[in-house]
PDB file of N, CA and C in Angstrom:
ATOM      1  N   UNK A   1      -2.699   5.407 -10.188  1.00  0.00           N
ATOM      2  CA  UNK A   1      -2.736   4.494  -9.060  1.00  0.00           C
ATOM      3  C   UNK A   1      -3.670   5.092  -8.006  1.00  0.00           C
ATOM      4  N   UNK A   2      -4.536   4.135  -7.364  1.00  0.00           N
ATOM      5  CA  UNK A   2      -5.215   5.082  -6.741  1.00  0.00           C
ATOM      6  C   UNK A   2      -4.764   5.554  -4.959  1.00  0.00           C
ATOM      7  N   UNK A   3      -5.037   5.549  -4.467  1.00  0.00           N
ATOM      8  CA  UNK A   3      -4.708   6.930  -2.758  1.00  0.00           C
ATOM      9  C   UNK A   3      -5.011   5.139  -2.076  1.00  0.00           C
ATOM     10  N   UNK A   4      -4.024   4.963  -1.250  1.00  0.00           N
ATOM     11  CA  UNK A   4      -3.671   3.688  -0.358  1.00  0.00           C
ATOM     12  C   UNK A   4      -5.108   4.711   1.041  1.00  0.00           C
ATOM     13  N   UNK A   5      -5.089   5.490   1.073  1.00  0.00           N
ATOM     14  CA  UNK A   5      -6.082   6.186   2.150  1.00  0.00           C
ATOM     15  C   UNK A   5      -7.519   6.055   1.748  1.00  0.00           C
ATOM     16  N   UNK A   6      -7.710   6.296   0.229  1.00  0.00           N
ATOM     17  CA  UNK A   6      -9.165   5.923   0.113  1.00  0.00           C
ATOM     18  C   UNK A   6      -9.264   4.676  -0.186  1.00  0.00           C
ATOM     19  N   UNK A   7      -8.444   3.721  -0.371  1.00  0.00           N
ATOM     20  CA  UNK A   7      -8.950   2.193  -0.246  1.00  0.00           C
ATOM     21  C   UNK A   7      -9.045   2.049   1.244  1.00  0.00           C
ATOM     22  N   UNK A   8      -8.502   1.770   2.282  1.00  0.00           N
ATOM     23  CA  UNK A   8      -8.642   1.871   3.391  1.00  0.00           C
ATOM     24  C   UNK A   8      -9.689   2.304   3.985  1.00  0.00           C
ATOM     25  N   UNK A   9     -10.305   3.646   3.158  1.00  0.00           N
ATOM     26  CA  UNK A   9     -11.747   4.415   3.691  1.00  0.00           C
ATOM     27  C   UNK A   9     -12.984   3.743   3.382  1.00  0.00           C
ATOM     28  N   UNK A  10     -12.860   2.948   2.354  1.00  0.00           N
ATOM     29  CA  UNK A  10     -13.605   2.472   1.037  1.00  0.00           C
ATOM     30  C   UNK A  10     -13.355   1.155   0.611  1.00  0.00           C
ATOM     31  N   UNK A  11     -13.061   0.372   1.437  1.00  0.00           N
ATOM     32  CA  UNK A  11     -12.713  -0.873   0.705  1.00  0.00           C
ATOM     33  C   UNK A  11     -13.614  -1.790   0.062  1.00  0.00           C
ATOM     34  N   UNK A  12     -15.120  -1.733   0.123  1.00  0.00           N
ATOM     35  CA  UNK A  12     -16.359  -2.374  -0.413  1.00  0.00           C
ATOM     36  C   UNK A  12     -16.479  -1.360  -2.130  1.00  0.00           C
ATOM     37  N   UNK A  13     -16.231  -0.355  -1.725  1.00  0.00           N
ATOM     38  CA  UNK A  13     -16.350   0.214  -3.327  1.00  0.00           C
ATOM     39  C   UNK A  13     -15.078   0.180  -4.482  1.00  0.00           C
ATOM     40  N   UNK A  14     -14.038   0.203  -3.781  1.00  0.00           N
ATOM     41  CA  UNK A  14     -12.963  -0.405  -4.213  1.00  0.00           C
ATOM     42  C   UNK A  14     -13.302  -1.815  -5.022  1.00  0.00           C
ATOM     43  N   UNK A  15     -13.714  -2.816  -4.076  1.00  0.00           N
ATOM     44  CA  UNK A  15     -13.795  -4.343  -4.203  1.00  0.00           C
ATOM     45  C   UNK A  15     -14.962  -4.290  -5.794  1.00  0.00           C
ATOM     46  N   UNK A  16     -16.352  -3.750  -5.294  1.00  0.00           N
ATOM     47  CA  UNK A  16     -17.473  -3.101  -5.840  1.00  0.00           C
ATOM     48  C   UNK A  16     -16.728  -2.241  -7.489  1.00  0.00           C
ATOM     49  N   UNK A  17     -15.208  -2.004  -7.829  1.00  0.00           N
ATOM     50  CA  UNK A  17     -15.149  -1.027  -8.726  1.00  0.00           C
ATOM     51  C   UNK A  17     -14.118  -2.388  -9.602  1.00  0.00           C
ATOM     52  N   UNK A  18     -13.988  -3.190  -8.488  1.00  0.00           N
ATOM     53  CA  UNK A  18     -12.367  -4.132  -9.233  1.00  0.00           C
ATOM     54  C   UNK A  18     -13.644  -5.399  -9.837  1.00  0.00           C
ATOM     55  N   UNK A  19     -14.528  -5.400  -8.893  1.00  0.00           N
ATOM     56  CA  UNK A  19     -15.105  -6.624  -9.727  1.00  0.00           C
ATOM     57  C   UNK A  19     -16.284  -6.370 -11.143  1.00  0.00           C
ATOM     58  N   UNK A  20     -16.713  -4.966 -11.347  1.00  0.00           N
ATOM     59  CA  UNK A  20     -17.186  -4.307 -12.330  1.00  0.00           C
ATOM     60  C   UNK A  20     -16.441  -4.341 -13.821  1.00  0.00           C
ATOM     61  N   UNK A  21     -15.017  -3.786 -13.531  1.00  0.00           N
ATOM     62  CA  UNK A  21     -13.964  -3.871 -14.292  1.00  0.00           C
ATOM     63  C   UNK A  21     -13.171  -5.398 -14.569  1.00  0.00           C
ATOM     64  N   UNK A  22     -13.670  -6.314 -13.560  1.00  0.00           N
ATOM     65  CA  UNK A  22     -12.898  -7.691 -14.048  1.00  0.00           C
ATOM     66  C   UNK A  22     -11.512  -7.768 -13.892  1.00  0.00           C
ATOM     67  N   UNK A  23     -11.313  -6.752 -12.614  1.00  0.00           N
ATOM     68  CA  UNK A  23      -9.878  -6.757 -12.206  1.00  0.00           C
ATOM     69  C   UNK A  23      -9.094  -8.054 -11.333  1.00  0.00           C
ATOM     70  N   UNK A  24      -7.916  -7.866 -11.494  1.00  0.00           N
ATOM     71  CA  UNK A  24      -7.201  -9.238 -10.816  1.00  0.00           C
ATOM     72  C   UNK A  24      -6.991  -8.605  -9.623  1.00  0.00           C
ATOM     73  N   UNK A  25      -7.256  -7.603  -9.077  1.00  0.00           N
ATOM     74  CA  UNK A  25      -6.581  -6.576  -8.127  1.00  0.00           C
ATOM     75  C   UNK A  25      -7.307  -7.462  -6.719  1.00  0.00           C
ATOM     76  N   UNK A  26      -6.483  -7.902  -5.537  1.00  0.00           N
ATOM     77  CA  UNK A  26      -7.188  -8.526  -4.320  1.00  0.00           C
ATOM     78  C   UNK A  26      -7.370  -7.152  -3.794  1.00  0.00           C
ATOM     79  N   UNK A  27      -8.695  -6.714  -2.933  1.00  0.00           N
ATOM     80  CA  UNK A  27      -8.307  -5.750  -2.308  1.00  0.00           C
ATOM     81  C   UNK A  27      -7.811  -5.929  -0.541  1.00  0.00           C
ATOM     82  N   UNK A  28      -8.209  -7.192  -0.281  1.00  0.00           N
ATOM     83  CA  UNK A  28      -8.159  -7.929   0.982  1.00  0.00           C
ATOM     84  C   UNK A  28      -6.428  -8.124   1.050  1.00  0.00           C
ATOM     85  N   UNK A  29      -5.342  -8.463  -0.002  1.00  0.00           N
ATOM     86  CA  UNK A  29      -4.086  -8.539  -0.004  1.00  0.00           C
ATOM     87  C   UNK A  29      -3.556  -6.988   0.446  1.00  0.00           C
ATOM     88  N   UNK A  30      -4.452  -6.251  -0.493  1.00  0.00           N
ATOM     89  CA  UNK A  30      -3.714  -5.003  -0.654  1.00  0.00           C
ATOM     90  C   UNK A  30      -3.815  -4.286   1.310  1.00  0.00           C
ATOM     91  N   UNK A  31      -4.719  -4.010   1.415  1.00  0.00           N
ATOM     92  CA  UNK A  31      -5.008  -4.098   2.612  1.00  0.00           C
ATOM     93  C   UNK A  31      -4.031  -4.503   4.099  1.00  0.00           C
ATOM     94  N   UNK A  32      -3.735  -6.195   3.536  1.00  0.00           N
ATOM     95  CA  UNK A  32      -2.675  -6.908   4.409  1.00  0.00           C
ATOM     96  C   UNK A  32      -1.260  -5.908   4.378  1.00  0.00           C
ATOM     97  N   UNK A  33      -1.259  -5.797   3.107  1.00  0.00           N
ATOM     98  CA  UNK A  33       0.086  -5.285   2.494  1.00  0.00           C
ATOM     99  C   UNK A  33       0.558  -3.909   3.403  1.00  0.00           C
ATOM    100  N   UNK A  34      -0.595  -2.830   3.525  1.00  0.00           N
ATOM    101  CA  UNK A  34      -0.459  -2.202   3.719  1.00  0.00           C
ATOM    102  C   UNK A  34      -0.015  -2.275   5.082  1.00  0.00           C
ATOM    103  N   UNK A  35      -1.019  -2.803   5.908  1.00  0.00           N
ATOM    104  CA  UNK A  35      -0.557  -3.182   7.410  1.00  0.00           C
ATOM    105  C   UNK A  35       1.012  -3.307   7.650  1.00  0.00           C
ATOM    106  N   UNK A  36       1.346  -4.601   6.958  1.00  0.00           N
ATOM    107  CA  UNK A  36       2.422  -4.564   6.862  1.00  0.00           C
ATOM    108  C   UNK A  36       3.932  -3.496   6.895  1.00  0.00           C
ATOM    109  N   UNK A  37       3.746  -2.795   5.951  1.00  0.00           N
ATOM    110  CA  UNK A  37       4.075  -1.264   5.379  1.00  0.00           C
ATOM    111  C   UNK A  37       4.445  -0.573   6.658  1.00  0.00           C
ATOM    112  N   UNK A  38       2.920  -0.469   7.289  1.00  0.00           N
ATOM    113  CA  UNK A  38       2.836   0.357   8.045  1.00  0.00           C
ATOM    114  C   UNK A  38       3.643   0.236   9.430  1.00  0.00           C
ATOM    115  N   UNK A  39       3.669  -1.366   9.745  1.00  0.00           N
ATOM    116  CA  UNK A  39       3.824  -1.666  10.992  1.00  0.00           C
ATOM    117  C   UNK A  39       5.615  -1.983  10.584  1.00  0.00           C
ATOM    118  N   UNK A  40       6.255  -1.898   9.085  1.00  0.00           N
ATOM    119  CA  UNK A  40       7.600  -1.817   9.468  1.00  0.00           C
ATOM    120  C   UNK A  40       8.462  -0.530   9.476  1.00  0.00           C
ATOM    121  N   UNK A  41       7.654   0.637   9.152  1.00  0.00           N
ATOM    122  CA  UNK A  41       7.772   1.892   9.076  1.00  0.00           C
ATOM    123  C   UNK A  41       7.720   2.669  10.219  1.00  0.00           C
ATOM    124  N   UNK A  42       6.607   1.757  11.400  1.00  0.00           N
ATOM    125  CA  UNK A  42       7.188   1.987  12.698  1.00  0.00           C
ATOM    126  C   UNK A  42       8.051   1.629  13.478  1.00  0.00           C
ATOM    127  N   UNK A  43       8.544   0.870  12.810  1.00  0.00           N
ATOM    128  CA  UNK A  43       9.576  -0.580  13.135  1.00  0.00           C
ATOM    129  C   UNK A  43      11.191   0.110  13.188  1.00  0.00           C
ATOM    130  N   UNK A  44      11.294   0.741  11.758  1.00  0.00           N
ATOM    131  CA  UNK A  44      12.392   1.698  11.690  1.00  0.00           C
ATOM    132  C   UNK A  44      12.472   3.037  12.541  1.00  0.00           C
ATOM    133  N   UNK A  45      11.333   3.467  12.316  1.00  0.00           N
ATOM    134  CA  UNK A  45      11.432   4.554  13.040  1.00  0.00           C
ATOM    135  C   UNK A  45      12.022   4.664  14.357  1.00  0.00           C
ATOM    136  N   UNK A  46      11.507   3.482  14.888  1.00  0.00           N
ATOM    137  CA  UNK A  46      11.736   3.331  16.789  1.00  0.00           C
ATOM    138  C   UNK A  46      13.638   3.094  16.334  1.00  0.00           C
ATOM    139  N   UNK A  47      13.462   2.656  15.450  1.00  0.00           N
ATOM    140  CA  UNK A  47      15.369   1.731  15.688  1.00  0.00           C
ATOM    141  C   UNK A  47      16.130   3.056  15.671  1.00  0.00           C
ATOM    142  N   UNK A  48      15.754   4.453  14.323  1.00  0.00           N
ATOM    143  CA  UNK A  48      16.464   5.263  14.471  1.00  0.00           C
ATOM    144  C   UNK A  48      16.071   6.285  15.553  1.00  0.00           C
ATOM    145  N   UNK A  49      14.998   6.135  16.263  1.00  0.00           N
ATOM    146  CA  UNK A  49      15.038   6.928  17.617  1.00  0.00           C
ATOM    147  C   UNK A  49      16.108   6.624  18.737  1.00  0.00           C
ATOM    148  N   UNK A  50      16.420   5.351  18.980  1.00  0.00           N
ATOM    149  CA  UNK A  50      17.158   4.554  19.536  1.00  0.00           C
ATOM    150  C   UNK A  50      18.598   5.181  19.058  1.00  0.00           C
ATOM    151  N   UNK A  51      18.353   4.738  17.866  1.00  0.00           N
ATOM    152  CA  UNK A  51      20.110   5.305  17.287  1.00  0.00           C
ATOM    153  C   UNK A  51      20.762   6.563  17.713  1.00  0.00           C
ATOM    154  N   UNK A  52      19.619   7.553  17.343  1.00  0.00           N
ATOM    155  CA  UNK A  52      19.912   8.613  18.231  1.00  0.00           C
ATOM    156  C   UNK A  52      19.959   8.888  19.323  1.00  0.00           C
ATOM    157  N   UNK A  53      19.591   8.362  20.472  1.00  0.00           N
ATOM    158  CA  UNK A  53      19.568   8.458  22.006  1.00  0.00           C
ATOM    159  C   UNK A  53      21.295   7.484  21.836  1.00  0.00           C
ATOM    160  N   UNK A  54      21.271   6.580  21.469  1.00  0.00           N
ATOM    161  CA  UNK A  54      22.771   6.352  21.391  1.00  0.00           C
ATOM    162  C   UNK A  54      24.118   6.751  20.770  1.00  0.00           C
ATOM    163  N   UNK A  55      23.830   7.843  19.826  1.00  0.00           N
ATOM    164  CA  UNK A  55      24.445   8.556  19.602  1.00  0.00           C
ATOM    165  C   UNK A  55      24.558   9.424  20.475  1.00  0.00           C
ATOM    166  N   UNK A  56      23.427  10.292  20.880  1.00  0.00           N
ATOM    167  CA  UNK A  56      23.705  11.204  22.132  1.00  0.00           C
ATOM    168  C   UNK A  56      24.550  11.180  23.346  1.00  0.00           C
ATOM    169  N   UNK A  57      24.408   9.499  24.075  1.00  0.00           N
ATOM    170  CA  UNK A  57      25.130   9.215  24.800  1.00  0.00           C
ATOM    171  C   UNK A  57      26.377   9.054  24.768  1.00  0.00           C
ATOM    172  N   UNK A  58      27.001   8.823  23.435  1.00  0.00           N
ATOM    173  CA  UNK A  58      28.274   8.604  22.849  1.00  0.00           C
ATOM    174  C   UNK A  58      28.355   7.094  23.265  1.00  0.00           C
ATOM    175  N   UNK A  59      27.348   6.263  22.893  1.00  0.00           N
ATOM    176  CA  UNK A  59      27.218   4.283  23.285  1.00  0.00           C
ATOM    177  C   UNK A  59      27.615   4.108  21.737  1.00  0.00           C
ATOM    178  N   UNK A  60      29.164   3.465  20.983  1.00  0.00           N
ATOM    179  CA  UNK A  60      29.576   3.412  19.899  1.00  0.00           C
ATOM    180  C   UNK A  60      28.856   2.150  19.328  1.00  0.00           C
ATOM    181  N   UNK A  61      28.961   1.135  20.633  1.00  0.00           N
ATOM    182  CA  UNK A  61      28.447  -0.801  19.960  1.00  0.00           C
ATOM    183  C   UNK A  61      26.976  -0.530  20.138  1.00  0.00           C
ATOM    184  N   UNK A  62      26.393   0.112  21.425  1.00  0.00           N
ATOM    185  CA  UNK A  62      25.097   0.579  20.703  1.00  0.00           C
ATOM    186  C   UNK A  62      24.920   0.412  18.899  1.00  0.00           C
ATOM    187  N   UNK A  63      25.158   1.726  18.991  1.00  0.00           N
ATOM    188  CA  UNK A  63      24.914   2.716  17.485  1.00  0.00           C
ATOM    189  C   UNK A  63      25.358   1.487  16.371  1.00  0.00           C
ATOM    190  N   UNK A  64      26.690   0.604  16.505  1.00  0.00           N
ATOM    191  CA  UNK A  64      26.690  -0.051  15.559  1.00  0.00           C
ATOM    192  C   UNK A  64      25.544  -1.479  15.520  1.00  0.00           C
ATOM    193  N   UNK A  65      25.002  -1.650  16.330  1.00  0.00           N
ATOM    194  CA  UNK A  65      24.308  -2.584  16.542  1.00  0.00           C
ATOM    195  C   UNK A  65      23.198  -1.966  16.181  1.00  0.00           C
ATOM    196  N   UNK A  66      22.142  -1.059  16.372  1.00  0.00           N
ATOM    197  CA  UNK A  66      21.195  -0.597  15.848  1.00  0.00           C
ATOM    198  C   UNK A  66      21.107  -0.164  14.267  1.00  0.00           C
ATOM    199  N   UNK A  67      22.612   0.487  13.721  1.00  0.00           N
ATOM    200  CA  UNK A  67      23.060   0.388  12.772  1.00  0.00           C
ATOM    201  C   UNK A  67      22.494  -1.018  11.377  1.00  0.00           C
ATOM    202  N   UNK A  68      22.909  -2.153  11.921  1.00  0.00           N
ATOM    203  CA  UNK A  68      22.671  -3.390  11.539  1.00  0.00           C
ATOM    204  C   UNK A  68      21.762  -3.786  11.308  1.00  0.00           C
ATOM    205  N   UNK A  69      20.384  -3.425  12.251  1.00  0.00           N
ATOM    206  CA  UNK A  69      19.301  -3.861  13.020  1.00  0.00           C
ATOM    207  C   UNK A  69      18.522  -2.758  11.503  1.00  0.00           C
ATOM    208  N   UNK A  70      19.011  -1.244  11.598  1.00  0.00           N
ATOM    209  CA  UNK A  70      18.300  -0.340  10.736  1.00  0.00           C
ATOM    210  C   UNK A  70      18.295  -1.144   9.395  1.00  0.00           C
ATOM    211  N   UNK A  71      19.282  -1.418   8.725  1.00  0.00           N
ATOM    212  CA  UNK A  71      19.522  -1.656   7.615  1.00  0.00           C
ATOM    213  C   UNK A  71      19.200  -2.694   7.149  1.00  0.00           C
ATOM    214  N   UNK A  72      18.504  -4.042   8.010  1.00  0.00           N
ATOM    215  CA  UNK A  72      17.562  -5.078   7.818  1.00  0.00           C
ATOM    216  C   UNK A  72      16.193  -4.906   7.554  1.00  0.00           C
ATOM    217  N   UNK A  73      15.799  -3.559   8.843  1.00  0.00           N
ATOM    218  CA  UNK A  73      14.751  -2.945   8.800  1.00  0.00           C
ATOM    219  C   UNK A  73      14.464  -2.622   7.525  1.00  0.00           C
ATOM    220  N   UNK A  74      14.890  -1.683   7.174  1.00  0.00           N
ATOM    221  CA  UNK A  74      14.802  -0.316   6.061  1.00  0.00           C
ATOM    222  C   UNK A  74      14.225  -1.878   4.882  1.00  0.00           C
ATOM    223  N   UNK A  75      15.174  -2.664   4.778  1.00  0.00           N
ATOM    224  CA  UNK A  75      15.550  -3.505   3.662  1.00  0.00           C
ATOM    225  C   UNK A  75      13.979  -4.080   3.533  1.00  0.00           C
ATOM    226  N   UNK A  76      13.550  -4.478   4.712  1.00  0.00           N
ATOM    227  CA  UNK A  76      12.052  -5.542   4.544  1.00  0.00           C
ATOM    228  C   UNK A  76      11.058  -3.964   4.186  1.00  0.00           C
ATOM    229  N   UNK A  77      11.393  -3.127   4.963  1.00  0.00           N
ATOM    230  CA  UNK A  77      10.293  -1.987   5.017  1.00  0.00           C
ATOM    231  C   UNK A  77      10.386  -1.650   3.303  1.00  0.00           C
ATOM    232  N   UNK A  78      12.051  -1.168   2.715  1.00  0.00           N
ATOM    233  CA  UNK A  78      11.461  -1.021   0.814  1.00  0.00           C
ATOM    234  C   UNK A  78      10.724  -2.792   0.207  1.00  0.00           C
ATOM    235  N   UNK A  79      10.958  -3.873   0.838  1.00  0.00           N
ATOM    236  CA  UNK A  79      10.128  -4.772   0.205  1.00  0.00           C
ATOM    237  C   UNK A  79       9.052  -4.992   0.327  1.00  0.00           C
ATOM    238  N   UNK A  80       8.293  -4.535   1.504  1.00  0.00           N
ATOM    239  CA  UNK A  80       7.109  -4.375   1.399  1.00  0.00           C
ATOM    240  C   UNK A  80       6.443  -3.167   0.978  1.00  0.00           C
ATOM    241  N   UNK A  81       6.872  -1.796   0.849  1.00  0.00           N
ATOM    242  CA  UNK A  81       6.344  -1.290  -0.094  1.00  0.00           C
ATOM    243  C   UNK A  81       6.244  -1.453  -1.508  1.00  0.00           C
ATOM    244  N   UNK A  82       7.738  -2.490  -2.171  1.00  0.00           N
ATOM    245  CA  UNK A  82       7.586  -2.635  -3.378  1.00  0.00           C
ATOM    246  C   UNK A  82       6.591  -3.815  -4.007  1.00  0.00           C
ATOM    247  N   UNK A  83       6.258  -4.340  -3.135  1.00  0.00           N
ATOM    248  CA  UNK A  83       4.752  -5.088  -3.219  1.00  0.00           C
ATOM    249  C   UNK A  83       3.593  -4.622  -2.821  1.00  0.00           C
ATOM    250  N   UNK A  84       3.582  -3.344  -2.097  1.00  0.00           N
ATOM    251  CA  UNK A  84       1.902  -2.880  -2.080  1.00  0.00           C
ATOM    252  C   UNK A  84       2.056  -2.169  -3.339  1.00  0.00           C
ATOM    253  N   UNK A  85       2.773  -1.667  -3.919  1.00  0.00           N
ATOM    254  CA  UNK A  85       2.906  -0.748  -5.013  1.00  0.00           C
ATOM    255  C   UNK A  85       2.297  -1.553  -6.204  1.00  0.00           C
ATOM    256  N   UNK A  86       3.285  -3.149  -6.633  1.00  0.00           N
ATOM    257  CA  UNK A  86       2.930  -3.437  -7.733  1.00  0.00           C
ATOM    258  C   UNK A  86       1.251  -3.834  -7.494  1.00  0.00           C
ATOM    259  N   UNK A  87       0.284  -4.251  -6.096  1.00  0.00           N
ATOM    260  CA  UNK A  87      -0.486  -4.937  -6.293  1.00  0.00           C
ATOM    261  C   UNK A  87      -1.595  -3.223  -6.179  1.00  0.00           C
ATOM    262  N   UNK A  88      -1.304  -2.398  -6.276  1.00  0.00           N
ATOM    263  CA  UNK A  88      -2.089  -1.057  -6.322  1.00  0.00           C
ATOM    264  C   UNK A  88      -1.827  -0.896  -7.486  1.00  0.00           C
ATOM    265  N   UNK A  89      -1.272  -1.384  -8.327  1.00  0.00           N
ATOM    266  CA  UNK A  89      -1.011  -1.081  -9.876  1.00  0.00           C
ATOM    267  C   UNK A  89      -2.206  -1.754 -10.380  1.00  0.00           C
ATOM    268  N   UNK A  90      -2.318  -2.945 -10.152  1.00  0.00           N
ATOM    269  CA  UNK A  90      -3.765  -3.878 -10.234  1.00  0.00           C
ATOM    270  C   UNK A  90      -5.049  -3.105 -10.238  1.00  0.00           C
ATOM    271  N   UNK A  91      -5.234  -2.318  -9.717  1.00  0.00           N
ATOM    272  CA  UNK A  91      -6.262  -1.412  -8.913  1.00  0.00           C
ATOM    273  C   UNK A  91      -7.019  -0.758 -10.149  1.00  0.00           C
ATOM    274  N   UNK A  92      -8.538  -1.014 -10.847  1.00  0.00           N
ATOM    275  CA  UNK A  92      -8.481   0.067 -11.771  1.00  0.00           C
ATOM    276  C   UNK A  92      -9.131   0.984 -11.265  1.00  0.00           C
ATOM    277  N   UNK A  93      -9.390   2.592 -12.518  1.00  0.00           N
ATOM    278  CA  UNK A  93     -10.434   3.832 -11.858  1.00  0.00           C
ATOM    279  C   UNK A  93     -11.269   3.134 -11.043  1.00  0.00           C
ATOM    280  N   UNK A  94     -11.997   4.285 -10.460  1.00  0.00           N
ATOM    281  CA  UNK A  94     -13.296   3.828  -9.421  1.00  0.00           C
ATOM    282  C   UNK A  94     -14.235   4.406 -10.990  1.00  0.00           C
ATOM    283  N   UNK A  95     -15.057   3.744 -11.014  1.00  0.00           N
ATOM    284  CA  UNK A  95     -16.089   4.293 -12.115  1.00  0.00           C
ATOM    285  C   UNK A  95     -17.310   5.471 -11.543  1.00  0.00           C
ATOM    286  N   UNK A  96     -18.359   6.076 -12.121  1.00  0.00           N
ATOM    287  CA  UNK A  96     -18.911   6.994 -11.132  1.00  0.00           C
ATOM    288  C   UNK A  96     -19.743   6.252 -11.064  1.00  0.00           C
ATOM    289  N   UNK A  97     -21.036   6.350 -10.240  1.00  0.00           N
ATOM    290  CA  UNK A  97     -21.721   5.538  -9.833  1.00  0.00           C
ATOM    291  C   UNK A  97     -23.222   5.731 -10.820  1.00  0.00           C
ATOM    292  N   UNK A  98     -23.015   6.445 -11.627  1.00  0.00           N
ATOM    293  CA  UNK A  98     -24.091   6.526 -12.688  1.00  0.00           C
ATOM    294  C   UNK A  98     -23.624   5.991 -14.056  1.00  0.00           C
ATOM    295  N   UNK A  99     -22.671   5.495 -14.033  1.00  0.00           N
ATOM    296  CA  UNK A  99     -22.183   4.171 -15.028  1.00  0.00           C
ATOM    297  C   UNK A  99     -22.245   3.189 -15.306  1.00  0.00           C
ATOM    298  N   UNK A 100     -23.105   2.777 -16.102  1.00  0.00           N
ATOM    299  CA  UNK A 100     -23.741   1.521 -16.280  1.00  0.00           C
ATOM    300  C   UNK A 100     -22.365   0.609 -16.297  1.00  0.00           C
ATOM    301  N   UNK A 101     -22.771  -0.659 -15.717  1.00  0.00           N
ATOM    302  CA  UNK A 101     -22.187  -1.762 -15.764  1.00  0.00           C
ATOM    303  C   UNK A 101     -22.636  -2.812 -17.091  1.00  0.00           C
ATOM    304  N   UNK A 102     -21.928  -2.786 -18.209  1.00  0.00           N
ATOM    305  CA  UNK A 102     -22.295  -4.364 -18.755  1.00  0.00           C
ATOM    306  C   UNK A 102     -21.072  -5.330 -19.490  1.00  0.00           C
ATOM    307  N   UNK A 103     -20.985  -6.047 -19.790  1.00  0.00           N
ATOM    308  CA  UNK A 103     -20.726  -7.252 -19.799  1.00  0.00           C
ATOM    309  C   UNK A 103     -19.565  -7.232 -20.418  1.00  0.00           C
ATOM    310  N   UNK A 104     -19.329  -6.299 -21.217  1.00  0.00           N
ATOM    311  CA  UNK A 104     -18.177  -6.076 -22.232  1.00  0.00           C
ATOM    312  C   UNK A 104     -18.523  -4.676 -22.767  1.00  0.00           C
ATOM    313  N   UNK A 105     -17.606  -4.289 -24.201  1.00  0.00           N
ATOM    314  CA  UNK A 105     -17.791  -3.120 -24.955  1.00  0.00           C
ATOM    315  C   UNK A 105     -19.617  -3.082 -25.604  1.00  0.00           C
ATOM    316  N   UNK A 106     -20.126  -4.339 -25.935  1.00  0.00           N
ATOM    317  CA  UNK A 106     -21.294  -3.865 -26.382  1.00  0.00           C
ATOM    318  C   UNK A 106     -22.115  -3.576 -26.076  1.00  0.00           C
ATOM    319  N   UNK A 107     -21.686  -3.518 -24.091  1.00  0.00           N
ATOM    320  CA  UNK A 107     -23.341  -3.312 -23.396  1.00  0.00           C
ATOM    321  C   UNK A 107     -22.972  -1.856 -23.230  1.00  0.00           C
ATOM    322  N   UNK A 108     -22.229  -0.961 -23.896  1.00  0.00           N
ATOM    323  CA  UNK A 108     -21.753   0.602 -23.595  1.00  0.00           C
ATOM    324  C   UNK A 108     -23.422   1.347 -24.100  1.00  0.00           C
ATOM    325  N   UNK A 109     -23.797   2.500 -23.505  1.00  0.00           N
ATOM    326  CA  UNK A 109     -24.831   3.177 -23.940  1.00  0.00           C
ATOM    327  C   UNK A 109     -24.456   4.196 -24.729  1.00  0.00           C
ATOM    328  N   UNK A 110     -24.847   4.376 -25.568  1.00  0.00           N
ATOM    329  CA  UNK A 110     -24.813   5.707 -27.023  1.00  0.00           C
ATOM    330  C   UNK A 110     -25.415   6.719 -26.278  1.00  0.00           C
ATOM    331  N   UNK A 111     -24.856   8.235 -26.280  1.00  0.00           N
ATOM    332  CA  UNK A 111     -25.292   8.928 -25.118  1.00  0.00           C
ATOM    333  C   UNK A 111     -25.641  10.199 -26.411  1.00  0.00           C
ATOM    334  N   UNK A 112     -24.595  10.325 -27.434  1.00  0.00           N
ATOM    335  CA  UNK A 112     -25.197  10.732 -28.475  1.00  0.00           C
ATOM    336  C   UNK A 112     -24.634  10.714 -29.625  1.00  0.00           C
ATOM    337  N   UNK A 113     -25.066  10.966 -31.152  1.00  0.00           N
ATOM    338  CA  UNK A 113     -24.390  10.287 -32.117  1.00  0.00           C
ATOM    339  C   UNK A 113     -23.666  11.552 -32.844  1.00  0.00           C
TER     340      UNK A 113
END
């Protein structure tokens, strides 16, 4: 699977490696996906910062209310990773860039016999 960091770095050679290979892989979804990911991972985080400042205080309906709030969180945050995952499965090698491109198996070059 390849590094969610070098698509992000690279997303034209990515795109440039999926349409070489004839991949189904969007890289523009994957991308979204990630955002996503990202922005509910901060999402939790803040809730259990919270949790803890209300724990500290000893605030009980606090804590159970953030409690609630976490565990909705957490819930969308594993579903959206379990969809950037399957659509990075999509994703094939990056090829090197001195690799010919052709059409199928017969445009392969004989390099030696």
């Amino acid at each position: 699977m390849i590094d969610i960091k070098f698509l992000r770095e690279n997303p034209q050679r990515v795109k440039d490696a999926c349409k070489a290979k004839k991949s189904a892989a969007d890289v523009d979804v994957i991308l979204e996906l990630d955002a996503v990911k990202r922005k509910k991972a901060v999402e939790v985080e803040e809730i259990n910062r919270q949790a803890n400042e209300a724990a500290k205080a000893r605030d009980v309906a606090r804590g159970k209310e953030l409690k609630k709030r976490h565990a909705g969180a957490q819930q969308e945050l594993d579903e959206a990773e379990s969809k950037l995952i399957e659509e990075l499965k999509k994703v094939p090698n990056i090829p090197s860039e001195d690799t010919p491109v052709g059409p199928d198996e017969s445009g392969n070059v004989v390099l030696r016999v």
